[in-house]
C-alpha atoms as a PDB file:
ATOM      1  CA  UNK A   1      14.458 -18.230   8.768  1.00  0.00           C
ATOM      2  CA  UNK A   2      11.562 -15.985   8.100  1.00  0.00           C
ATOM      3  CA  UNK A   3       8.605 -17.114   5.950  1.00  0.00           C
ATOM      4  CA  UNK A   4       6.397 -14.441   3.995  1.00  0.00           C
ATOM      5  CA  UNK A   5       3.109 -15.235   3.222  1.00  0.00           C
ATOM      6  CA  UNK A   6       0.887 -12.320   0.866  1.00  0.00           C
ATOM      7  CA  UNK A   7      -2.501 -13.732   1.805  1.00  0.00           C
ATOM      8  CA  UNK A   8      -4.546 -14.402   4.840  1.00  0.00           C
ATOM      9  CA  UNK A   9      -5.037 -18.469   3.577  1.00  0.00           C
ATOM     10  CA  UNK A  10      -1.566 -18.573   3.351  1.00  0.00           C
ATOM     11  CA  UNK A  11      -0.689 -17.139   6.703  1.00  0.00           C
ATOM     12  CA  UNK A  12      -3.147 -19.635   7.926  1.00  0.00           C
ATOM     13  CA  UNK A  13      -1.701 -22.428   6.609  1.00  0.00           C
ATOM     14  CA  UNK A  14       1.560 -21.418   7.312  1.00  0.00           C
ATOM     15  CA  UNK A  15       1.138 -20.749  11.411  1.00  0.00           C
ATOM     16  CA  UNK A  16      -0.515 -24.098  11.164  1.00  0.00           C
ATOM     17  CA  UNK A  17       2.089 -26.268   9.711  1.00  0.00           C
ATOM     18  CA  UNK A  18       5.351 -24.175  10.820  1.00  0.00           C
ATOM     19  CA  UNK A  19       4.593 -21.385  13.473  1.00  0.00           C
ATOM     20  CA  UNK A  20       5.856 -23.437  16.312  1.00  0.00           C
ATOM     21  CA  UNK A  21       9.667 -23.233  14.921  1.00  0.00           C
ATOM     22  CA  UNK A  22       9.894 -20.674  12.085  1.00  0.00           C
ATOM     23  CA  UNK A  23       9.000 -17.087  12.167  1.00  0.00           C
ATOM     24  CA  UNK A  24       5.912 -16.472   9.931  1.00  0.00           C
ATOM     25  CA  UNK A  25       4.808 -12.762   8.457  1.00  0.00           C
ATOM     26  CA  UNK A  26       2.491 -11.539   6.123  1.00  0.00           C
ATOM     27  CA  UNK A  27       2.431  -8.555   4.286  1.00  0.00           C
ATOM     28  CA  UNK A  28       1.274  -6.810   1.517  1.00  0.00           C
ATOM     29  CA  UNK A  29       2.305  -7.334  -1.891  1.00  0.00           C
ATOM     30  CA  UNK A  30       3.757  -4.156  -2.557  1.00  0.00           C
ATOM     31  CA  UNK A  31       5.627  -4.331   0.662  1.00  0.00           C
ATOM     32  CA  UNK A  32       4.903  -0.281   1.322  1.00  0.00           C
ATOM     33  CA  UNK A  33       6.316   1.552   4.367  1.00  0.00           C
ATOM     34  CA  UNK A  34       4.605   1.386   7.640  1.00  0.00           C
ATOM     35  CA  UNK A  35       2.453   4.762   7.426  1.00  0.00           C
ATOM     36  CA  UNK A  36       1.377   4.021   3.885  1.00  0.00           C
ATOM     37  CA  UNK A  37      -1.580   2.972   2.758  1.00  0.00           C
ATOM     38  CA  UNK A  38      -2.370  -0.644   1.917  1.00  0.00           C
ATOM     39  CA  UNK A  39       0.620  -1.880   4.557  1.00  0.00           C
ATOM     40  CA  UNK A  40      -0.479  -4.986   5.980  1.00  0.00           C
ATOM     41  CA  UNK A  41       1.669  -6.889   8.367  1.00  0.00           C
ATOM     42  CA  UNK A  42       0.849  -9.939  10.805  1.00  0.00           C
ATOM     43  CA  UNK A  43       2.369 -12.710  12.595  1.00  0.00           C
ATOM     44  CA  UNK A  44       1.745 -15.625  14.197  1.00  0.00           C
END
């Protein structure tokens, strides 16, 4: 299972809760490709 979180907080809270069995991402709402502007992705 992969959890996607669209805000920093909600990364956060995420990694803290559920990072130790579930694979955690977040990324930008718009979801644009890698080389566009505004991407954002992170993990924990």
């Amino acid at each position: 299972m992969i959890v996607v979180e669209y805000t920093d907080t909600g990364l956060a809270n995420a990694c803290d809760r559920w990072g130790a069995s579930l694979g955690i991402v977040r990324r930008d709402r718009d979801v644009v490709p890698e080389d566009a502007s505004g991407y954002v992705r992170k993990t924990c």
